[in-house]
C-alpha atoms as a PDB file:
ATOM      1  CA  UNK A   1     142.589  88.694  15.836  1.00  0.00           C
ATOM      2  CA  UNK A   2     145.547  86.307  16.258  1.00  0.00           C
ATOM      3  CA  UNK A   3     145.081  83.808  20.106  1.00  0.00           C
ATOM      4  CA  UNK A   4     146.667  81.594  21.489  1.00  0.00           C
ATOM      5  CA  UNK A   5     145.925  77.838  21.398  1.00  0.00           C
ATOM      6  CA  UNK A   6     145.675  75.735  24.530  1.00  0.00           C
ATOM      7  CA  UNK A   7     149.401  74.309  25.951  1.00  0.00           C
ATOM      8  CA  UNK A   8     148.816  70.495  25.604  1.00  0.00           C
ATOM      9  CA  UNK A   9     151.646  67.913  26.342  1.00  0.00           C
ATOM     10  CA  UNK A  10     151.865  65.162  23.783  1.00  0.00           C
ATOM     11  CA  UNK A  11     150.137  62.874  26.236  1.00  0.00           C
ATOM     12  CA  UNK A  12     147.333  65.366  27.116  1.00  0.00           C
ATOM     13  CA  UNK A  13     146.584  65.792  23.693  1.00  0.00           C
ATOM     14  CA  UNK A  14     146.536  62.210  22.751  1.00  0.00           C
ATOM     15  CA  UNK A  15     144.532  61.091  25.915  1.00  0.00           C
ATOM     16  CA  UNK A  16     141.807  64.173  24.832  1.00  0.00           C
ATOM     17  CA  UNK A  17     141.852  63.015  21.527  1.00  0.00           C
ATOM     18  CA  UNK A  18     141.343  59.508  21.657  1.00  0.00           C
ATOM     19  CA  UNK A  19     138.202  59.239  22.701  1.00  0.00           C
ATOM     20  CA  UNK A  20     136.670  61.774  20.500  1.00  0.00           C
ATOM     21  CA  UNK A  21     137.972  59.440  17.627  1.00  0.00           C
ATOM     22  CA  UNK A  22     135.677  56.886  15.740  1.00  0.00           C
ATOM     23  CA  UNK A  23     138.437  54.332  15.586  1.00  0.00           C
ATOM     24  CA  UNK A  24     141.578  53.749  17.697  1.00  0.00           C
ATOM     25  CA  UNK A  25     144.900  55.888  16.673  1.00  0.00           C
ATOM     26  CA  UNK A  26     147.811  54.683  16.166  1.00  0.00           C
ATOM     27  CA  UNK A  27     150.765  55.999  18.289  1.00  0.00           C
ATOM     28  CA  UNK A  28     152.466  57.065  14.888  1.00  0.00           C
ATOM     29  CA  UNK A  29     148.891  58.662  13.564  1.00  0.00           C
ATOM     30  CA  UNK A  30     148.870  60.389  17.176  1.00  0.00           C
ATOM     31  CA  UNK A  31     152.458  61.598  17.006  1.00  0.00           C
ATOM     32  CA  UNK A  32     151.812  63.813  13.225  1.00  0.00           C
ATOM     33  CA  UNK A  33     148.456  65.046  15.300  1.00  0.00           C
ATOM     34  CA  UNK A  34     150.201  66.635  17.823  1.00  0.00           C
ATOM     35  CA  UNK A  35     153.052  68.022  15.298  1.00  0.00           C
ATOM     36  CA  UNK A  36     150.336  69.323  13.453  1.00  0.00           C
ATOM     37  CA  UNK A  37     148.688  70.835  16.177  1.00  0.00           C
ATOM     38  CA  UNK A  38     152.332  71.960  17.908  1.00  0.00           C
ATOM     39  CA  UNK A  39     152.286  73.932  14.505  1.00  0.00           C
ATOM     40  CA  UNK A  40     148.872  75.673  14.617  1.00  0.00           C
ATOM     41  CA  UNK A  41     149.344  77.172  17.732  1.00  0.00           C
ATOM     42  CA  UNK A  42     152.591  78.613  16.278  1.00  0.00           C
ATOM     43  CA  UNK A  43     150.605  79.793  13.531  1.00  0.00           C
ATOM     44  CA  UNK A  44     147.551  80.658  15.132  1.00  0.00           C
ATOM     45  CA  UNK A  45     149.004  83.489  17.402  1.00  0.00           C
ATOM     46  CA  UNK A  46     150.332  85.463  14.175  1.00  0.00           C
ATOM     47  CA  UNK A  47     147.445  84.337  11.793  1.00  0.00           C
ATOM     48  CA  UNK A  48     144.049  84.143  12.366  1.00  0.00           C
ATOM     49  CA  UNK A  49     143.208  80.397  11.742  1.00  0.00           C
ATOM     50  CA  UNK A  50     141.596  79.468  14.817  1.00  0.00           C
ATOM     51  CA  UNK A  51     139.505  81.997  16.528  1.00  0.00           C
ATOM     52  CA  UNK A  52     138.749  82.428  20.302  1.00  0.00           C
ATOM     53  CA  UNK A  53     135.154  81.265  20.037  1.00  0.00           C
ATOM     54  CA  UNK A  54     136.299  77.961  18.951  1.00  0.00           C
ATOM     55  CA  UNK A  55     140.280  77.439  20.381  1.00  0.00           C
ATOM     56  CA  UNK A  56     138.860  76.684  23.541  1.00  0.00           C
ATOM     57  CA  UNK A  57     137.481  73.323  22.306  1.00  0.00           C
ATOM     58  CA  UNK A  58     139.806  73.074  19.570  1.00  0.00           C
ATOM     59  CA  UNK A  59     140.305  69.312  20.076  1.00  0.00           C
ATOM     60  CA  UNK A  60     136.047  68.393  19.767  1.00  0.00           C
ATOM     61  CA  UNK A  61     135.142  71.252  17.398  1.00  0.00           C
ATOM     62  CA  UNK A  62     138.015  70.476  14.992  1.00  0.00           C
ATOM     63  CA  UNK A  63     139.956  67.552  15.133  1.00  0.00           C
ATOM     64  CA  UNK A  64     137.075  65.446  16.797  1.00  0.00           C
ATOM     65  CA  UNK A  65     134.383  66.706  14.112  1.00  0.00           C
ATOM     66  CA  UNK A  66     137.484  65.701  10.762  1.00  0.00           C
ATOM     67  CA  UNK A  67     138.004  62.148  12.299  1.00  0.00           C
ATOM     68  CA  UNK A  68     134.322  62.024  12.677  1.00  0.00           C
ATOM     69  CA  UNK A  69     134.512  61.582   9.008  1.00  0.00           C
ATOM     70  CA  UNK A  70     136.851  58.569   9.177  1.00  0.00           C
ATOM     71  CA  UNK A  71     133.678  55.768   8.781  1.00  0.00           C
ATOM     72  CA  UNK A  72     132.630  56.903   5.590  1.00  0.00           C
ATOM     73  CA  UNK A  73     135.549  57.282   3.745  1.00  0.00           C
ATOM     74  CA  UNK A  74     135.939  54.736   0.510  1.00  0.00           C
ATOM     75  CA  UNK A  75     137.937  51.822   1.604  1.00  0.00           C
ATOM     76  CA  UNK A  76     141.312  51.909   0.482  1.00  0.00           C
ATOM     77  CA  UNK A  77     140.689  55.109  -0.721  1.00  0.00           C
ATOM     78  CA  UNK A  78     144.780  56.630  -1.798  1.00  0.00           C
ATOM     79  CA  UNK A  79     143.465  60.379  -3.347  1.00  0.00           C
ATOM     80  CA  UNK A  80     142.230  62.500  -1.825  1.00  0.00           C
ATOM     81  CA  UNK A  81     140.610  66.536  -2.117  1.00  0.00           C
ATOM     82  CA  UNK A  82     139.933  68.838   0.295  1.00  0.00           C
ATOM     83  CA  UNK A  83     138.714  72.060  -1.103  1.00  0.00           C
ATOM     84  CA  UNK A  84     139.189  75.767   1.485  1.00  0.00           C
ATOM     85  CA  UNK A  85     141.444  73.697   3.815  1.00  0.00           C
ATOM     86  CA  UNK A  86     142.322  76.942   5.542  1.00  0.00           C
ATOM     87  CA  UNK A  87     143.652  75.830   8.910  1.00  0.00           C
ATOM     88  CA  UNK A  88     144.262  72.490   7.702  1.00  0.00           C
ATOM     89  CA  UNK A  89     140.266  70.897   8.628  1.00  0.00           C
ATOM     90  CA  UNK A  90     139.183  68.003   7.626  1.00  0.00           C
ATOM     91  CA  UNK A  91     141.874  67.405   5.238  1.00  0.00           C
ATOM     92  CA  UNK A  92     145.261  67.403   7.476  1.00  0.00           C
ATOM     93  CA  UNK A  93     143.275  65.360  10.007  1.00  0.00           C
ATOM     94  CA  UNK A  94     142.202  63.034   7.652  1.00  0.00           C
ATOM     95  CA  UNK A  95     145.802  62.562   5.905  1.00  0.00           C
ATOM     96  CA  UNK A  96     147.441  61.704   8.980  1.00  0.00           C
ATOM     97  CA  UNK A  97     144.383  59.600   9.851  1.00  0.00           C
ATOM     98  CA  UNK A  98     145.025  57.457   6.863  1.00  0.00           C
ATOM     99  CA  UNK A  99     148.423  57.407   6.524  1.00  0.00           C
ATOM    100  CA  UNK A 100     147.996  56.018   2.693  1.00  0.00           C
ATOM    101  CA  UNK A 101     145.634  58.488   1.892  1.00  0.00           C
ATOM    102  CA  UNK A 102     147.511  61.455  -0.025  1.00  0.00           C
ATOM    103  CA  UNK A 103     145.252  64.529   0.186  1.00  0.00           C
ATOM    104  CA  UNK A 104     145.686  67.449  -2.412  1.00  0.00           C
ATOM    105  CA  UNK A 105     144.653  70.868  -0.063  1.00  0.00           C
ATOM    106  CA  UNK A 106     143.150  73.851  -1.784  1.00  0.00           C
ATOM    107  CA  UNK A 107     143.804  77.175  -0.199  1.00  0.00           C
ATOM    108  CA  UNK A 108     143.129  80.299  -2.230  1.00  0.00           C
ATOM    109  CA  UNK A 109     144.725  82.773   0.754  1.00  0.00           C
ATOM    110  CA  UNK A 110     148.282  82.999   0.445  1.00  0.00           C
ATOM    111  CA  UNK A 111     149.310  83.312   3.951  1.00  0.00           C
ATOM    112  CA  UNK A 112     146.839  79.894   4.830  1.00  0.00           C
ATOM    113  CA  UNK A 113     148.374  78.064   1.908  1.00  0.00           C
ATOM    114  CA  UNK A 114     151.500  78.591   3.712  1.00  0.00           C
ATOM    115  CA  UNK A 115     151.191  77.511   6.796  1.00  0.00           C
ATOM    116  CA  UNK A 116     149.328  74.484   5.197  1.00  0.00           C
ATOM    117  CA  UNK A 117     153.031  74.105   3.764  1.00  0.00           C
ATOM    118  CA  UNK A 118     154.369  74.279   6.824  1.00  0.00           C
ATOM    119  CA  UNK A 119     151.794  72.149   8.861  1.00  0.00           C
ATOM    120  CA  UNK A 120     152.210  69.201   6.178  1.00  0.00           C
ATOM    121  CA  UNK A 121     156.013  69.058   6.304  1.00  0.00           C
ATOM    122  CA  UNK A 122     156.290  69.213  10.148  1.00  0.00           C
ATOM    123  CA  UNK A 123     153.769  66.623  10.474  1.00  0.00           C
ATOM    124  CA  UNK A 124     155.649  64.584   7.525  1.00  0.00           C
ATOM    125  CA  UNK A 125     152.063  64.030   5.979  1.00  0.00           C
ATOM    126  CA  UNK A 126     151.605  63.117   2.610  1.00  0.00           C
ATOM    127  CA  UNK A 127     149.630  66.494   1.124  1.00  0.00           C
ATOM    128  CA  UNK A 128     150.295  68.647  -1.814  1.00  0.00           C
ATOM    129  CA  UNK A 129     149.232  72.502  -1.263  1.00  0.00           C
ATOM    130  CA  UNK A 130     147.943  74.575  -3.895  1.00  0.00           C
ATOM    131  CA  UNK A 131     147.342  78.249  -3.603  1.00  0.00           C
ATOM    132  CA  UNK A 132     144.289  78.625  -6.644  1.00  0.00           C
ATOM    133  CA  UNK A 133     140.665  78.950  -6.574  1.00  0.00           C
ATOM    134  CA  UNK A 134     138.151  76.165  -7.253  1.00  0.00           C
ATOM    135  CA  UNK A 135     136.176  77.570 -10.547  1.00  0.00           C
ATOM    136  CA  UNK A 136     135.661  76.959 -13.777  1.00  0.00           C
ATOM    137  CA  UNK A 137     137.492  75.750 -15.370  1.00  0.00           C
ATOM    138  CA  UNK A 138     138.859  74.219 -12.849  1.00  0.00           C
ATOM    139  CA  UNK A 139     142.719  74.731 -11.923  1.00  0.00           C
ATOM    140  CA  UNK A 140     145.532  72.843 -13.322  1.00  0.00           C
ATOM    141  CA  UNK A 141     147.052  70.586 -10.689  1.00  0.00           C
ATOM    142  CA  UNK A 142     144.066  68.908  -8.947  1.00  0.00           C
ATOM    143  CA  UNK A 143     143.860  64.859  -9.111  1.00  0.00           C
ATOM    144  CA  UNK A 144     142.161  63.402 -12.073  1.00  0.00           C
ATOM    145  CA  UNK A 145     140.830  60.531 -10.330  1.00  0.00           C
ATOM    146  CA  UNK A 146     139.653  61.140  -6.287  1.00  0.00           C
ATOM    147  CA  UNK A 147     138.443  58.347  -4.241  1.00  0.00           C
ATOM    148  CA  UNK A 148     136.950  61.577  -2.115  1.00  0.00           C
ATOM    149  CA  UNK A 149     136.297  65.039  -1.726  1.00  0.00           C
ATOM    150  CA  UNK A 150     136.213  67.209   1.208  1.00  0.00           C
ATOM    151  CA  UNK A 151     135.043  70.625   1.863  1.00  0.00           C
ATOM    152  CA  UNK A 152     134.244  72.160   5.351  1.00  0.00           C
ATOM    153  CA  UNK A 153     133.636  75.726   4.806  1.00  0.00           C
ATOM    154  CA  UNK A 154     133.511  76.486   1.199  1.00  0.00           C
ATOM    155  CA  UNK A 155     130.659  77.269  -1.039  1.00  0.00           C
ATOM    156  CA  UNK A 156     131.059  76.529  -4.058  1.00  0.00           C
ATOM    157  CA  UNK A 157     128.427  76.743  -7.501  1.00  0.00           C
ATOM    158  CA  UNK A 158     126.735  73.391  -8.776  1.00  0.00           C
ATOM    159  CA  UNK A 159     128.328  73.869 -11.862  1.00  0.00           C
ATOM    160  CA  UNK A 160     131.556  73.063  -9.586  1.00  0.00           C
ATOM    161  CA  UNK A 161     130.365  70.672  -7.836  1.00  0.00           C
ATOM    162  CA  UNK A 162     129.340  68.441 -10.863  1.00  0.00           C
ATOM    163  CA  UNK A 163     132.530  68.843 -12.552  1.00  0.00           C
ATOM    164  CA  UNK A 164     134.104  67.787  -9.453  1.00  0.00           C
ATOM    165  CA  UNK A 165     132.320  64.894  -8.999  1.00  0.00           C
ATOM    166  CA  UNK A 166     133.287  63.832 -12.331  1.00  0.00           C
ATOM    167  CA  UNK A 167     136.860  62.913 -11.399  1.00  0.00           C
ATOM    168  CA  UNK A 168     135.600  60.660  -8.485  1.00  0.00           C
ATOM    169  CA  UNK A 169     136.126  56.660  -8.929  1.00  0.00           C
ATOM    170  CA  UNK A 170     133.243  54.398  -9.412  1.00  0.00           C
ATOM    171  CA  UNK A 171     132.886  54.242  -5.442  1.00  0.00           C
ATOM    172  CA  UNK A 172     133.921  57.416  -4.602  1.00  0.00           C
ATOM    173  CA  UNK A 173     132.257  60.401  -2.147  1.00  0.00           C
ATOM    174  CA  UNK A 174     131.629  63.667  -1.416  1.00  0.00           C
ATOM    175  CA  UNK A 175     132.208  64.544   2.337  1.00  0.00           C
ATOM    176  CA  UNK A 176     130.519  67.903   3.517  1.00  0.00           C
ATOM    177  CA  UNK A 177     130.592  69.681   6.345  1.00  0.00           C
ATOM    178  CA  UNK A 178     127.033  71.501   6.787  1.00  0.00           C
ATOM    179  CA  UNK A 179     124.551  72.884   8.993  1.00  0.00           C
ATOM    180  CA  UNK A 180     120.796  72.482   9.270  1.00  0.00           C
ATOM    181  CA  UNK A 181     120.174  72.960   5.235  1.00  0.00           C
ATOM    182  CA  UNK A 182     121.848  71.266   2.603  1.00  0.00           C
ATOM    183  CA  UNK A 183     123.745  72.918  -0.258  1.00  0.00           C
ATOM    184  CA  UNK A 184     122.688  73.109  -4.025  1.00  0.00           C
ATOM    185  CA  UNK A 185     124.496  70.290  -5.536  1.00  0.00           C
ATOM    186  CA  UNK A 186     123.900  69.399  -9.262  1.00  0.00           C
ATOM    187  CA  UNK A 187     121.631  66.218  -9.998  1.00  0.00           C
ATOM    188  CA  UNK A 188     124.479  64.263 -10.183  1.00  0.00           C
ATOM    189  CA  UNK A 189     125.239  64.000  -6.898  1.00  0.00           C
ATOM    190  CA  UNK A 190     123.203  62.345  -4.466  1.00  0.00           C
ATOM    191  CA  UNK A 191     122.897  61.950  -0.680  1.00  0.00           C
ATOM    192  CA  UNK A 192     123.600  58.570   0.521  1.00  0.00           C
ATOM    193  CA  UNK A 193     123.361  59.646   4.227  1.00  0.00           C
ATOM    194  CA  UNK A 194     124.911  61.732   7.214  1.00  0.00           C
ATOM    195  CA  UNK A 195     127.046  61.946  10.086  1.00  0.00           C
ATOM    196  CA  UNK A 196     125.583  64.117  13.139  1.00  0.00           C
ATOM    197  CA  UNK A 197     128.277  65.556  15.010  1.00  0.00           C
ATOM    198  CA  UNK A 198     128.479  65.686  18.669  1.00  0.00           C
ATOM    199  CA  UNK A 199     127.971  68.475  20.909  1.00  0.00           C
ATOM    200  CA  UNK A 200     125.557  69.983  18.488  1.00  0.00           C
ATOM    201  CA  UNK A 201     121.832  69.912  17.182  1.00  0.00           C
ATOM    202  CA  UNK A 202     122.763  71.185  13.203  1.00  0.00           C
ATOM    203  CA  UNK A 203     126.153  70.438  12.437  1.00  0.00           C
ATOM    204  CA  UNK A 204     126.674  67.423  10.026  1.00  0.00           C
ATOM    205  CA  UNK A 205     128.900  65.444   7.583  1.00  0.00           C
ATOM    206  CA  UNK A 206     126.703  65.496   4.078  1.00  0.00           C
ATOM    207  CA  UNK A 207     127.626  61.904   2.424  1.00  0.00           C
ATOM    208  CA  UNK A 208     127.084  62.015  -1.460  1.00  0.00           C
ATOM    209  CA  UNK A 209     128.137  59.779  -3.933  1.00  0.00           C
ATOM    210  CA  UNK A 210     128.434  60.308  -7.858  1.00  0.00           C
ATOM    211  CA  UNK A 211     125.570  58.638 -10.158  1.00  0.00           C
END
């Protein structure tokens, strides 16, 4: 059912934040955080996007475990993917992050789609929304060429997966967000490491690349 989120000032937020943050943010990346986050609470008590096993540590579960991804994205990567953004994780974090970055969200609910909308344009972030599902073959409207792809809660086929990883650049990655086992990926994408996430013994960012 819908809950509330935490009240946070602007400065609360930002002096939470900040340390769960690989790298230091900037006062203007810190500023479309808190809009964002000013708009999920709005949100979150009429839609369930955040439930109340999780809002209470909202700020480490969420936005600390998207920015965790921040070290292993491509250098001057500039397109971006992020596949079931639902209530806007990784891939909201991670445009505002990387304010160059422009992130394409997929959200095959209607009414999460919509607040993704509404969540991109109050935190003026750079993101196209588009309300399809991932399958073959895949939707019209997704980036031909990704620097990387993001995916925190969806499952998707191999078959996906490798025709996917075809649009990535020569240097380009896979970001996953996964427990203890990994997903079934096709053969042409490979691990090249992961990120263990504080706070927890299982939970992970899968890196893959594209051979």
């Amino acid at each position: 059912m819908p809950f509330p989120l935490p009240r946070l000032s602007r400065d609360d937020f930002a002096s939470e934040l900040a340390p769960l943050s690989p790298e230091p943010l900037s006062s203007g990346v810190m500023d479309s955080l808190y809009a964002y986050y000013q708009e999920l609470g709005r949100w979150n008590e009429k839609l369930n996007l955040i439930g109340p096993g999780t809002a209470g540590e909202i700020l480490a579960r969420h936005f600390g475990e998207s920015l965790a991804a921040l070290p292993s994205l491509p250098a001057g990567a500039t397109s971006g993917l992020d596949l079931g953004s639902g209530a806007g994780f990784p891939g909201l974090v991670l445009a505002a992050a990387r304010p160059g970055l422009e992130m394409t969200l997929v959200e095959a609910r209607e009414r999460k789609w919509a607040f993704l909308l509404s969540a991109a344009r109050r935190a003026s972030l750079s993101c196209r929304c588009l309300n399809v599902r991932v399958r073959l073959p895949l939707p019209s409207g997704l980036p031909e060429s990704l620097d990387v792809i993001t995916s925190r809660a969806l499952r998707l086929d191999p078959q996906v997966w490798g025709a996917l990883s075809r649009r990535l650049v020569t240097e380009g990655r896979v970001l996953l967000w996964v427990g203890e086992s990994d997903p079934e990926l096709p053969p042409n994408l490979v691990t090249r490491g992961d990120i263990r996430l504080a706070g927890s013994d299982r939970r992970r960012i899968l890196v893959l690349r594209h051979v």
